[in-house]
N, C-alpha and C. Protein backbone atom coordinates (compact mmCIF):
# COMPACT_ATOMS: atom_id res chain seq x y z
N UNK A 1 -0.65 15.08 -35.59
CA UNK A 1 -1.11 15.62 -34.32
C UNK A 1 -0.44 16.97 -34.09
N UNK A 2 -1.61 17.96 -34.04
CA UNK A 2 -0.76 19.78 -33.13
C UNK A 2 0.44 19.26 -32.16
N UNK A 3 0.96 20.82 -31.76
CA UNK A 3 1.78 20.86 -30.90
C UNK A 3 0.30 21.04 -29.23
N UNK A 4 -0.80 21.82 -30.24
CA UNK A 4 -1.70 22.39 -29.40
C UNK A 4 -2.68 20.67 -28.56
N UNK A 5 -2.79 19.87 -29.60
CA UNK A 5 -3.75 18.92 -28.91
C UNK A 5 -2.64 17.82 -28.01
N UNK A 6 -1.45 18.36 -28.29
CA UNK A 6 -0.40 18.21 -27.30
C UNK A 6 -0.31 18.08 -26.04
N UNK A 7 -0.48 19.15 -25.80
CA UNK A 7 -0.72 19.86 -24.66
C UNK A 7 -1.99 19.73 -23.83
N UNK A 8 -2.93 19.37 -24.66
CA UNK A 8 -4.51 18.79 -23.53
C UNK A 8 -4.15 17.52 -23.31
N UNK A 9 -4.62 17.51 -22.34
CA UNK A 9 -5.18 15.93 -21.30
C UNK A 9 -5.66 15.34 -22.01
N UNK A 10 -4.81 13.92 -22.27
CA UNK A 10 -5.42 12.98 -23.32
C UNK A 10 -6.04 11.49 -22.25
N UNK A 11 -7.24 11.35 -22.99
CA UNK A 11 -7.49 10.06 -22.18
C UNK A 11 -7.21 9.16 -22.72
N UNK A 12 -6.99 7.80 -21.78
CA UNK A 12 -6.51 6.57 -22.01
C UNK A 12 -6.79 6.09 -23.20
N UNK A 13 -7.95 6.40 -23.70
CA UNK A 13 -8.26 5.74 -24.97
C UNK A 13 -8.00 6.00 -26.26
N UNK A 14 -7.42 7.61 -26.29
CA UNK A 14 -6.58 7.96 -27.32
C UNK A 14 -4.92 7.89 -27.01
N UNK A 15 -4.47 7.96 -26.09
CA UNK A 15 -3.23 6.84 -25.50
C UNK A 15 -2.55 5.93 -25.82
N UNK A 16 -3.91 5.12 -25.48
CA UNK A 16 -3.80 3.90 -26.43
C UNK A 16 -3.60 3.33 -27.71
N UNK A 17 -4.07 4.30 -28.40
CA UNK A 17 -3.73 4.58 -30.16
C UNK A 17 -3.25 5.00 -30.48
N UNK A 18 -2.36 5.70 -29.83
CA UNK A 18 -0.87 6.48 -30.47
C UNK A 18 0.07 5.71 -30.24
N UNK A 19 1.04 6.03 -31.68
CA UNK A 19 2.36 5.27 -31.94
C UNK A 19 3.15 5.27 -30.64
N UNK A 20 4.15 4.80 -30.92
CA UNK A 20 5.39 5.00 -29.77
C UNK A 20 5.83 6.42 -29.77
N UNK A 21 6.41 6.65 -31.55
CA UNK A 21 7.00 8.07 -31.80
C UNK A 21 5.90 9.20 -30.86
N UNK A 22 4.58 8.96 -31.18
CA UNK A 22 3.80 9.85 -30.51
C UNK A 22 4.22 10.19 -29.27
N UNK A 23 3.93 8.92 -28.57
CA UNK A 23 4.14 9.38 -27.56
C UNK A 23 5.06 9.70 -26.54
N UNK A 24 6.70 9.53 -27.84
CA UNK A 24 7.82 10.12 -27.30
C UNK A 24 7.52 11.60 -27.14
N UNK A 25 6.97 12.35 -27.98
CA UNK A 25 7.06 13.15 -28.88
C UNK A 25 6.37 14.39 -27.56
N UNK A 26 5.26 13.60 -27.43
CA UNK A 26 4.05 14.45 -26.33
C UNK A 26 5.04 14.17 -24.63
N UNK A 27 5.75 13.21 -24.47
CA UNK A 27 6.59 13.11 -23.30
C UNK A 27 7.78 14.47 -23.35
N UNK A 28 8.05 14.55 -24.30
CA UNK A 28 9.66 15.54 -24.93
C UNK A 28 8.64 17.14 -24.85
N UNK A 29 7.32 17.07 -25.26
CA UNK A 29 7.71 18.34 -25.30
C UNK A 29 6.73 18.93 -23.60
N UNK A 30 6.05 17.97 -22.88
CA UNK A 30 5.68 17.49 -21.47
C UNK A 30 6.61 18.12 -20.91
N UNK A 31 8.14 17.84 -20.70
CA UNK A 31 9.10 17.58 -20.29
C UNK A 31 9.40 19.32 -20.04
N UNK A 32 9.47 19.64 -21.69
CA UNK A 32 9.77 20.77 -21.77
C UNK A 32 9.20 21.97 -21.18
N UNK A 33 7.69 22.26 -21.24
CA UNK A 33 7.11 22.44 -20.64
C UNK A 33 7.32 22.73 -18.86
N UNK A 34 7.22 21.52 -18.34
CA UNK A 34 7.51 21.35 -16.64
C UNK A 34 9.15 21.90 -16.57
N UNK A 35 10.15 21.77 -17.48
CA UNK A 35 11.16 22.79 -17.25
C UNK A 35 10.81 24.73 -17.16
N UNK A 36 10.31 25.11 -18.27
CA UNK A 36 9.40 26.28 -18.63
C UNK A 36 9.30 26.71 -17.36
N UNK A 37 8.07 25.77 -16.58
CA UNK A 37 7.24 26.11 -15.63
C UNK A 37 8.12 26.23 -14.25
N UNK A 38 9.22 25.25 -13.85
CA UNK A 38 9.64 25.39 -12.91
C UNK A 38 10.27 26.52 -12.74
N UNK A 39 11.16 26.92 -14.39
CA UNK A 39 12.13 28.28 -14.47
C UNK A 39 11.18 29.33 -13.44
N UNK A 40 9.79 29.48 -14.22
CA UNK A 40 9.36 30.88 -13.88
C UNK A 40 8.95 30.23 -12.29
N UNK A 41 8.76 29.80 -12.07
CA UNK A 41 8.38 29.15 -10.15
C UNK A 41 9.60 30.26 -9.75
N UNK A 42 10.88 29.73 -9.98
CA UNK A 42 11.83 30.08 -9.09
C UNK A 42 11.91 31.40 -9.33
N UNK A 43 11.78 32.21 -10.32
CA UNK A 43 11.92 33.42 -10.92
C UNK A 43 11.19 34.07 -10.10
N UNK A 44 10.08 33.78 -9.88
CA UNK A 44 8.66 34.17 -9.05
C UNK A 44 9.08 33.97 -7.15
N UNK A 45 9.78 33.12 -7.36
CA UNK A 45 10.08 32.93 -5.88
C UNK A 45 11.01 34.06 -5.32
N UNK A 46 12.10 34.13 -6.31
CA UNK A 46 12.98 35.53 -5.87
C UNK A 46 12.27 36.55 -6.02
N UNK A 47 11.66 36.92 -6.53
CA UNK A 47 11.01 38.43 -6.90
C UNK A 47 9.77 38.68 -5.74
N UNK A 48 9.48 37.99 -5.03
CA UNK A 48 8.20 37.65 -4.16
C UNK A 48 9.46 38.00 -2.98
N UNK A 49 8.71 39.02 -1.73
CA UNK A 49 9.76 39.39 -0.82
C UNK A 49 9.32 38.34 0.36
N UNK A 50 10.45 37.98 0.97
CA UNK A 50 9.93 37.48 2.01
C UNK A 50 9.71 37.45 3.27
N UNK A 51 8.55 37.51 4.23
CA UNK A 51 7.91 37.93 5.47
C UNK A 51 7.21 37.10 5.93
N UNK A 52 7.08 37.33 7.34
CA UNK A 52 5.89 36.59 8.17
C UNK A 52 4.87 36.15 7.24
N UNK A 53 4.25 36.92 6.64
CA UNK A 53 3.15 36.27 5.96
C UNK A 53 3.04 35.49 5.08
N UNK A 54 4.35 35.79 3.73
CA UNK A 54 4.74 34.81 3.11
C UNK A 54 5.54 34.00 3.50
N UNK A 55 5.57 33.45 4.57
CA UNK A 55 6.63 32.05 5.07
C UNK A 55 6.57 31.85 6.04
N UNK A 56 7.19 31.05 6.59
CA UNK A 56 7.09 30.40 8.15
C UNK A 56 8.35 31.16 8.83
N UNK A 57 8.92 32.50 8.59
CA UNK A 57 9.71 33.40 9.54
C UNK A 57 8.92 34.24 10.75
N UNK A 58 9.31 34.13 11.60
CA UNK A 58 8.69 35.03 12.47
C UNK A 58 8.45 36.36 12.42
N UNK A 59 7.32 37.42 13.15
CA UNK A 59 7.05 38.23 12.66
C UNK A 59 8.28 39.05 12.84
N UNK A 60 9.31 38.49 14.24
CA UNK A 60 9.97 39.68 14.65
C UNK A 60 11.02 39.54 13.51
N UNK A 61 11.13 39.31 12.75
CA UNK A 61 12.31 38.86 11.62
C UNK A 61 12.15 40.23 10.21
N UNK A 62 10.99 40.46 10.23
CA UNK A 62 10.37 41.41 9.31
C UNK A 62 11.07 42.30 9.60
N UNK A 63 11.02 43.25 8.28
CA UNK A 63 11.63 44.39 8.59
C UNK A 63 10.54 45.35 8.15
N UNK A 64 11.03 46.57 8.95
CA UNK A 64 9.99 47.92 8.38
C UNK A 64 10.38 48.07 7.41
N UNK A 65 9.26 48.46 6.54
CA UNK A 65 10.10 49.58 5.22
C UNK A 65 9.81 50.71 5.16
N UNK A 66 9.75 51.95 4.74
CA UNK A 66 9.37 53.38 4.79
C UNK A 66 8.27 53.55 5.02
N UNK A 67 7.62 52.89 4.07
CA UNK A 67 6.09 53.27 3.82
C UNK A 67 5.63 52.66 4.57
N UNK A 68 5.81 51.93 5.41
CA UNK A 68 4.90 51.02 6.97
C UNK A 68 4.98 51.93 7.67
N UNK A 69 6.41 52.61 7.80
CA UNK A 69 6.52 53.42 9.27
C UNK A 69 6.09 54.46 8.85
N UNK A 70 5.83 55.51 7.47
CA UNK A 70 5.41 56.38 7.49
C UNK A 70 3.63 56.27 7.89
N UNK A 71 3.14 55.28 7.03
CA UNK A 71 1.69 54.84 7.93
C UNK A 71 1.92 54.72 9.41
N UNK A 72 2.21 54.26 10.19
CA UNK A 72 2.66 53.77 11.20
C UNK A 72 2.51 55.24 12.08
N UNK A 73 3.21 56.50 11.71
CA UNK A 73 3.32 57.41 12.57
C UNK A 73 2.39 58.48 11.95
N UNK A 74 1.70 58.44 11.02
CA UNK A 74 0.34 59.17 10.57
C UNK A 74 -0.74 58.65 11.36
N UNK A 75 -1.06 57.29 11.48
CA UNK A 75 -1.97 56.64 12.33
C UNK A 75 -1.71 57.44 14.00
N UNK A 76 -0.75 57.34 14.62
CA UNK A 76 -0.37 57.82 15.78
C UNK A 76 -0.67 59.58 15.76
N UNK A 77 -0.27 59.75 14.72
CA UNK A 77 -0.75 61.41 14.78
C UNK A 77 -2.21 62.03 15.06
N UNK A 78 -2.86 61.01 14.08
CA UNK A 78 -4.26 61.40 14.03
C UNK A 78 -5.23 61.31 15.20
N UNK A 79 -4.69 60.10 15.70
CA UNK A 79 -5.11 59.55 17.12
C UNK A 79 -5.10 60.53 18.23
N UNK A 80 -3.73 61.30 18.29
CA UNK A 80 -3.41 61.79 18.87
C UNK A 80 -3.96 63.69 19.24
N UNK A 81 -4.17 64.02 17.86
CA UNK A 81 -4.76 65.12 17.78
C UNK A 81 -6.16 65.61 18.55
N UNK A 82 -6.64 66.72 18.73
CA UNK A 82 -7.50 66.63 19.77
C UNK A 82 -8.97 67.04 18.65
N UNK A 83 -10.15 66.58 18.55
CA UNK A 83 -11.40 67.06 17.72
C UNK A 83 -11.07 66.27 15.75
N UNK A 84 -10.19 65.22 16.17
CA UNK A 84 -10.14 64.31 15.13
C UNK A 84 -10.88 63.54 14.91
């Protein structure tokens, strides 16, 4: 058996016909895998900033960053100008 047909969704009925070793084998590298996957979760979790939108913090918790407030006071300018 691949490492590749491993890795697909096996149904019960081929399950059923695999050795024990097998299906240590497809559990061990399962295992490995859902370690893999969690690493990059958390990896992904730090690198992802966090705000009102991504989380349950309030908006007033956010912070500006440059480029908000430089939008922020271009919008006000334009508004403001007269035959804009």
């Amino acid at each position: 058996m691949s490492e590749k047909s491993e890795l697909l969704a096996l149904k019960r009925e081929i399950v059923d016909q695999l050795s024990r070793e097998e299906l240590i084998k497809i559990v061990l590298t399962q295992q490995k895998l859902i370690e893999k996957l969690q690493e990059e979760v958390e990896k992904l979790k730090e690198r992802q900033p966090s705000n009102s939108k991504t989380s349950s913090k309030p908006p007033s918790s956010d912070l500006i960053q440059k480029s908000e407030t430089a939008q922020v006071d271009n919008s006000k300018e334009s508004e403001s100008q007269p035959g804009s």
